[in-house]
Protein backbone atom coordinates (compact mmCIF):
# COMPACT_ATOMS: atom_id res chain seq x y z
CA UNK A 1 -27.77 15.53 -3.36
CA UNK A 2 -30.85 17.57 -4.22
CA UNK A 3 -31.68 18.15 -7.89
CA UNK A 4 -32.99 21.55 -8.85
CA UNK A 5 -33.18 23.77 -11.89
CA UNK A 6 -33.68 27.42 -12.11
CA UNK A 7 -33.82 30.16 -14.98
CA UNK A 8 -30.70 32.06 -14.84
CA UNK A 9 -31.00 35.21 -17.15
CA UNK A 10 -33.15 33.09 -19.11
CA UNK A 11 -30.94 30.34 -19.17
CA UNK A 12 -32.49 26.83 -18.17
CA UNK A 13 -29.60 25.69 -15.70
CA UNK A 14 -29.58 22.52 -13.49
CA UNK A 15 -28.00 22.69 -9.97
CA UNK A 16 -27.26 20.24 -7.43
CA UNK A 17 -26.97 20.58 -3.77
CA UNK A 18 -26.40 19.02 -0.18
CA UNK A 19 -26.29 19.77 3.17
CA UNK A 20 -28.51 22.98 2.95
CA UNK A 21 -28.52 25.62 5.43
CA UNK A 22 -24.96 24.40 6.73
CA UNK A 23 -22.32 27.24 8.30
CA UNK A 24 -19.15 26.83 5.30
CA UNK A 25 -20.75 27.01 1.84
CA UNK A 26 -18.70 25.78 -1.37
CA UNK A 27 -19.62 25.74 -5.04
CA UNK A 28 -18.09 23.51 -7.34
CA UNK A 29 -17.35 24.27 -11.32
CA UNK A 30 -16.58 21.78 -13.41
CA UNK A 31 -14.43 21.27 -16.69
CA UNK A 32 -15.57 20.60 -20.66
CA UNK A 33 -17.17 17.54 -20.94
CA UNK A 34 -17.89 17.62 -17.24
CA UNK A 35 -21.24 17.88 -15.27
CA UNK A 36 -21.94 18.20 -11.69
CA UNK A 37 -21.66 14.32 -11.87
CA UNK A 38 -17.69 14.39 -11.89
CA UNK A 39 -17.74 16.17 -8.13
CA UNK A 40 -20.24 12.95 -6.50
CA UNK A 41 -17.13 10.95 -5.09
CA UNK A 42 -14.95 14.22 -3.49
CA UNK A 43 -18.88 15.07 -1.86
CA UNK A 44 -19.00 11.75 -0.38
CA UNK A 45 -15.82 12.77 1.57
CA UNK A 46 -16.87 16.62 2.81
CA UNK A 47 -18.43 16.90 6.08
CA UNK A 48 -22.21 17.85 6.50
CA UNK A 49 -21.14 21.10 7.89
CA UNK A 50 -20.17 22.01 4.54
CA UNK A 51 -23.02 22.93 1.89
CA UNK A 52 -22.64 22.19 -1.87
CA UNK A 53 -23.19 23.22 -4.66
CA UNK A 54 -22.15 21.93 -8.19
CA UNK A 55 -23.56 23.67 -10.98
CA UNK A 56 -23.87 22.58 -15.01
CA UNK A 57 -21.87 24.81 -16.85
CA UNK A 58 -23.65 26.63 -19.94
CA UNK A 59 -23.65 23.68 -22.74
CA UNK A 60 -22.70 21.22 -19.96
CA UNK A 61 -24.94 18.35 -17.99
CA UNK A 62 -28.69 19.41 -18.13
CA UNK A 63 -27.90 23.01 -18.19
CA UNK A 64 -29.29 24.43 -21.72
CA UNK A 65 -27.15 24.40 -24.88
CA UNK A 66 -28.29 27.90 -26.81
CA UNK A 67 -27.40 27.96 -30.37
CA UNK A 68 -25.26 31.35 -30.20
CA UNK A 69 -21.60 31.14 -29.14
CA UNK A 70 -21.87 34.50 -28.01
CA UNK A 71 -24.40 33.56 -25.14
CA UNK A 72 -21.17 31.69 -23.65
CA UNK A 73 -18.89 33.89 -23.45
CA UNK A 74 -16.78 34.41 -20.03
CA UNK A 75 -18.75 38.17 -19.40
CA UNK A 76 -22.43 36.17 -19.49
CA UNK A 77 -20.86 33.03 -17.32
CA UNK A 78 -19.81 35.80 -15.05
CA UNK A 79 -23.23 36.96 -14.61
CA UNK A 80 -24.72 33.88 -14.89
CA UNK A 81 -23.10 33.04 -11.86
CA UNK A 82 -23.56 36.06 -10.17
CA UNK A 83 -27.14 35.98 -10.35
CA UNK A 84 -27.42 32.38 -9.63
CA UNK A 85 -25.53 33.17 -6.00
CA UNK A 86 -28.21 35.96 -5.88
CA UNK A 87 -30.99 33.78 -6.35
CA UNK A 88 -29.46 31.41 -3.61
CA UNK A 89 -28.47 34.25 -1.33
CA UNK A 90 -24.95 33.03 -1.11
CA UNK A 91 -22.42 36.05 -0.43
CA UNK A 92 -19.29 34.14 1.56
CA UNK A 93 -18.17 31.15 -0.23
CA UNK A 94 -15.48 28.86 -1.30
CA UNK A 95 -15.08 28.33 -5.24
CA UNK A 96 -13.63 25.84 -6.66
CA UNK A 97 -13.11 25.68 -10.71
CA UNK A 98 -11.53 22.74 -12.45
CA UNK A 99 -9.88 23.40 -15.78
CA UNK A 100 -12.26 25.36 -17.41
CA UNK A 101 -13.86 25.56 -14.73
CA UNK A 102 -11.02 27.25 -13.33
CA UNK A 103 -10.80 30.09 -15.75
CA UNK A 104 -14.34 30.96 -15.45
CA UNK A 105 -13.96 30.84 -11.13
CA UNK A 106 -10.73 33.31 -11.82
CA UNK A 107 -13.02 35.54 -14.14
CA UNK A 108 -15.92 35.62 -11.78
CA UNK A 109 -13.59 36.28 -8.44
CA UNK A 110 -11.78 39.21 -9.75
CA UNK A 111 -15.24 40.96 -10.53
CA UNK A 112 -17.29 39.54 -7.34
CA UNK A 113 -16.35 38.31 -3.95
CA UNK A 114 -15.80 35.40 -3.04
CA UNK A 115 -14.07 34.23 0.50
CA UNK A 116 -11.70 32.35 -1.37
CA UNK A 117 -10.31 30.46 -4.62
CA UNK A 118 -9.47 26.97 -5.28
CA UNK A 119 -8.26 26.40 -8.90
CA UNK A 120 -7.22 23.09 -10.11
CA UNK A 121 -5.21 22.72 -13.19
CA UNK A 122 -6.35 26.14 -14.39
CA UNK A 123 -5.02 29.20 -16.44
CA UNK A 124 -5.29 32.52 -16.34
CA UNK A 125 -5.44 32.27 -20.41
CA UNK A 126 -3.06 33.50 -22.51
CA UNK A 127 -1.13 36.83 -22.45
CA UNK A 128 0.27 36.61 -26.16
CA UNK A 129 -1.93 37.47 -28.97
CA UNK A 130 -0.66 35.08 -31.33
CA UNK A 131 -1.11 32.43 -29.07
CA UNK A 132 -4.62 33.34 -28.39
CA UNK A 133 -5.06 33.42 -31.89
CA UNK A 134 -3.56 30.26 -32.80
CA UNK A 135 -5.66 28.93 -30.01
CA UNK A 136 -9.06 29.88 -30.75
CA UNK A 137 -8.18 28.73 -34.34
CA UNK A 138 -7.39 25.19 -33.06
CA UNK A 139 -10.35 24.99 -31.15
CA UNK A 140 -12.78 26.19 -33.67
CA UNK A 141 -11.52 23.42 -36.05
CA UNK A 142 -11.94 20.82 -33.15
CA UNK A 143 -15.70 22.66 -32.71
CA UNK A 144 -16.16 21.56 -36.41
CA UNK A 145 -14.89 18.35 -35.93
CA UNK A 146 -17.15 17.42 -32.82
CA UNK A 147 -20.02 18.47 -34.80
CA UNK A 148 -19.58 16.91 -37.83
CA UNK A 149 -18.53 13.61 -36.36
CA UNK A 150 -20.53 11.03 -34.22
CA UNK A 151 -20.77 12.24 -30.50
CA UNK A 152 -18.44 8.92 -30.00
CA UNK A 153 -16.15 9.34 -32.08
CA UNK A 154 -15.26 12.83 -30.93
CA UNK A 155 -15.08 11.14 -26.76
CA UNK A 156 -12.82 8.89 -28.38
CA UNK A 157 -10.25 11.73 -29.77
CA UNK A 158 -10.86 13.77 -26.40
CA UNK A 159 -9.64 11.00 -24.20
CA UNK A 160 -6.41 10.10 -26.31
CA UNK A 161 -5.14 13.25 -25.68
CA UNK A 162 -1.84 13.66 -23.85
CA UNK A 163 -3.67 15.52 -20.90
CA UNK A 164 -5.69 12.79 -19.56
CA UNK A 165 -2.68 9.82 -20.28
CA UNK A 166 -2.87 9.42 -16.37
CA UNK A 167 -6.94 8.62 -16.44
CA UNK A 168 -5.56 5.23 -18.05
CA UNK A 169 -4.44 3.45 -14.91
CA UNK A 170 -7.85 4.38 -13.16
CA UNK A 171 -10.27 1.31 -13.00
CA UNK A 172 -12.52 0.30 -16.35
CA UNK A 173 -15.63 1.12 -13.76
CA UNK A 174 -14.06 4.90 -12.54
CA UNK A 175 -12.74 5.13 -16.75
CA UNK A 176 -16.34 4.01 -18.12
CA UNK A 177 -18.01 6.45 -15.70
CA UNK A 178 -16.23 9.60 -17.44
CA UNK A 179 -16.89 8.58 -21.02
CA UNK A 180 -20.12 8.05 -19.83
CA UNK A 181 -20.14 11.77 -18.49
CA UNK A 182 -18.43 13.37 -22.04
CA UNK A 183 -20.70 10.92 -24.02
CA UNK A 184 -23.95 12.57 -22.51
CA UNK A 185 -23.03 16.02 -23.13
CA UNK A 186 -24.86 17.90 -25.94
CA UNK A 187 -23.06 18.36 -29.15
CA UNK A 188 -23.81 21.85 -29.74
CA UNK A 189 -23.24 22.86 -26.35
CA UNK A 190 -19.91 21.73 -25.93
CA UNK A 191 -18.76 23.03 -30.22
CA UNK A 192 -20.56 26.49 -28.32
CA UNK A 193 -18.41 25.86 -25.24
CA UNK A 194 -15.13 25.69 -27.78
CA UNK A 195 -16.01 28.53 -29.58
CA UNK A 196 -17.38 30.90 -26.97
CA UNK A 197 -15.65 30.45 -23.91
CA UNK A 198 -11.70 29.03 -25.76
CA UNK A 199 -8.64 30.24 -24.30
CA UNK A 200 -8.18 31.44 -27.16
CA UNK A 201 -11.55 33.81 -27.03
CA UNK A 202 -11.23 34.73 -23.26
CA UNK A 203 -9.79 38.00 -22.17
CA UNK A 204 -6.25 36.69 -20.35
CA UNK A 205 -6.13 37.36 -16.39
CA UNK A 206 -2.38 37.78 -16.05
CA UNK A 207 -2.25 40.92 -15.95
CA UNK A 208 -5.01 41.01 -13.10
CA UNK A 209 -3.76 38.58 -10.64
CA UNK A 210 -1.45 40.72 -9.02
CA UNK A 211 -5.05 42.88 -7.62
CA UNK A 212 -6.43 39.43 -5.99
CA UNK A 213 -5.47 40.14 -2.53
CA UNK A 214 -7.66 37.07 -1.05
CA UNK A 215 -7.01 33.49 -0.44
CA UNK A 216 -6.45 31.41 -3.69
CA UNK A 217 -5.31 28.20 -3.41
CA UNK A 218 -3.60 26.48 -6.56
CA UNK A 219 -3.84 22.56 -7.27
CA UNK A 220 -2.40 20.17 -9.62
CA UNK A 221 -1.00 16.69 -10.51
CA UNK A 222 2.83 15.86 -10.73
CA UNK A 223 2.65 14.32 -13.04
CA UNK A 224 0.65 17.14 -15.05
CA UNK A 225 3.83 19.27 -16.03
CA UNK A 226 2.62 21.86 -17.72
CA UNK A 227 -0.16 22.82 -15.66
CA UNK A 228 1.96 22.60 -12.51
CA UNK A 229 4.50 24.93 -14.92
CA UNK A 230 1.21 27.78 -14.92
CA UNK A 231 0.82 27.10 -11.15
CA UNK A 232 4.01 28.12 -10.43
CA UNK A 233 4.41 31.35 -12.35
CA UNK A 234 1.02 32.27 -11.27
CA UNK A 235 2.23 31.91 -7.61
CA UNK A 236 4.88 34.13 -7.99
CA UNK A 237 2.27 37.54 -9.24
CA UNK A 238 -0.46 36.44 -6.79
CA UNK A 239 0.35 38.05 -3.33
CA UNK A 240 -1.84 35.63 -1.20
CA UNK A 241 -1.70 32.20 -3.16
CA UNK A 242 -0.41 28.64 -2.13
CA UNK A 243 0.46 25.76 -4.45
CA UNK A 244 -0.09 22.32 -3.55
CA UNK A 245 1.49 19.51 -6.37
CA UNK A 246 -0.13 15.88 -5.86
CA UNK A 247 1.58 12.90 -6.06
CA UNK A 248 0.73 10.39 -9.05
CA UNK A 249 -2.13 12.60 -9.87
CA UNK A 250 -2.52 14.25 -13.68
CA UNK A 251 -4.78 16.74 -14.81
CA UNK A 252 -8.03 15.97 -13.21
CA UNK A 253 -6.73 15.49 -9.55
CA UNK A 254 -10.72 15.51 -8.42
CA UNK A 255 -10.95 12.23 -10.36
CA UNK A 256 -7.72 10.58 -9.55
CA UNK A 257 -7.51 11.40 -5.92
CA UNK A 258 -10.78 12.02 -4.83
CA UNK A 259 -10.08 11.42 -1.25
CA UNK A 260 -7.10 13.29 -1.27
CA UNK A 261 -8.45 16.28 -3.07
CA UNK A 262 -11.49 16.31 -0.66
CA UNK A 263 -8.83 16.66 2.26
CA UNK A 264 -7.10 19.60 0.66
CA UNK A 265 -10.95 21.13 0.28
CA UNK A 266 -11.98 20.60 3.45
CA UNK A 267 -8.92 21.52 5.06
CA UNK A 268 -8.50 25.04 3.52
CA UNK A 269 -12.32 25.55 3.88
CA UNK A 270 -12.39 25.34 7.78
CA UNK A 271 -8.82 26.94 8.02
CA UNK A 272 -10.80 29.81 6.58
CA UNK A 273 -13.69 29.78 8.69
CA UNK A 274 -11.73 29.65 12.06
CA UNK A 275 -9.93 32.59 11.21
């Protein structure tokens, strides 16, 4: 994949991409303590008629980690993004968000076009205020936490919690590779990401989904219960979504089941374009 950073709204942001020029275009968001590193084995699998993208998140990978929490909130991701797809002249795409990810993909699709959605093991946020209070909260004292603890320490506490239980049958070599990925993120741009961009901070997209009228596709892991819970009650509002549940996967399905989850991509991608 090719390397390439560009000034986004004045935000230094790193890119990757592969098989330029090619006729089905998809762009990959990834989750906290992710990069564009986490997508490299589900590429491996797409076709070269499909171009990539995978893009450092704000605070994330070798994107720039400002110092203001307010610079990452979901409005300026949304037009971060939007101008980056400017800049690339992309206007009919897949996206596909992970996680957080996810909720930033949801945010950006119901103000911009896209051709269609792929979420995996994403929310909508939260509809009640006192859970979005207790929430943001939570994450601020986990913010506080990160930064006034060694980097390790903090990877340590991330990856012994219940979500990821599933990541501990995966080799030591696939294992080492993500704590490799969380232990190279920035400090301040991943307390930023908790603070800015929490569930508990982001406007909640319940109430919208019943407006997306275009292809969203909904992913997650059996064995990730209450994710796959979120999946299914955002099925029921969206008029034009399908959930797929994947066997012995958890939370992070991309890096479980890469091949699998590359199928699914590339499947719904040039179901799409033939239609």
């Amino acid at each position: 994949m090719e390397s390439m950073n560009l000034k986004i709204r004045s935000l230094d942001t790193h890119i990757r991409r592969a098989n330029i020029g090619a006729p089905m275009k998809v762009a990959f968001l990834h989750g906290f303590t992710g990069s564009t590193k986490t997508w490299e084995e589900v590429i491996t699998y797409l076709p070269n008629t499909v171009e990539i993208l995978a893009i450092d998140l704000i605070g994330h990978g070798d994107t720039a980690s400002p110092v203001d929490p307010a610079r990452y909130y979901v409005e300026q991701q949304i037009e971060d993004l939007n101008e980056l797809f400017l800049q690339l002249n992309w206007t009919d795409f897949t996206l596909v968000g992970y996680s957080m990810g996810g909720r930033l993909a949801l945010a950006y699709a119901e103000k911009y076009s896209v051709s269609q959605l792929i979420l995996e093991s994403s929310s909508p946020g939260l509809e009640d205020e006192e859970a979005r209070a207790a929430r943001k909260k939570a994450d601020e004292v986990i913010a506080n936490k990160l930064i006034a603890e060694n980097h390790e320490s903090f990877v340590d506490f991330w990856e012994s919690i219940a979500l990821f239980d599933s990541q501990k049958s995966l080799s030591a070599e696939k294992r080492q590779f993500i704590r490799n990925e969380r232990l190279a993120q920035s400090k301040i741009g991943l307390s930023n990401s908790l603070i800015g961009f929490s569930t508990g901070v982001q406007f909640s997209y319940w109430g919208k989904l019943a407006q997306l009228d275009f292809p969203i596709l909904l992913l997650t892991g059996e064995l990730d219960k209450k994710f796959s819970e979120i999946a299914k009650q955002m099925q029921k509002i969206l008029p034009n979504a399908e959930w797929k549940e994947v066997k012995d996967a958890g939370h992070a399905i991309h890096v479980e089941k890469p091949e699998i989850f590359a199928t699914i991509i590339k499947e719904v991608i040039i179901e799409e374009d033939s239609q």
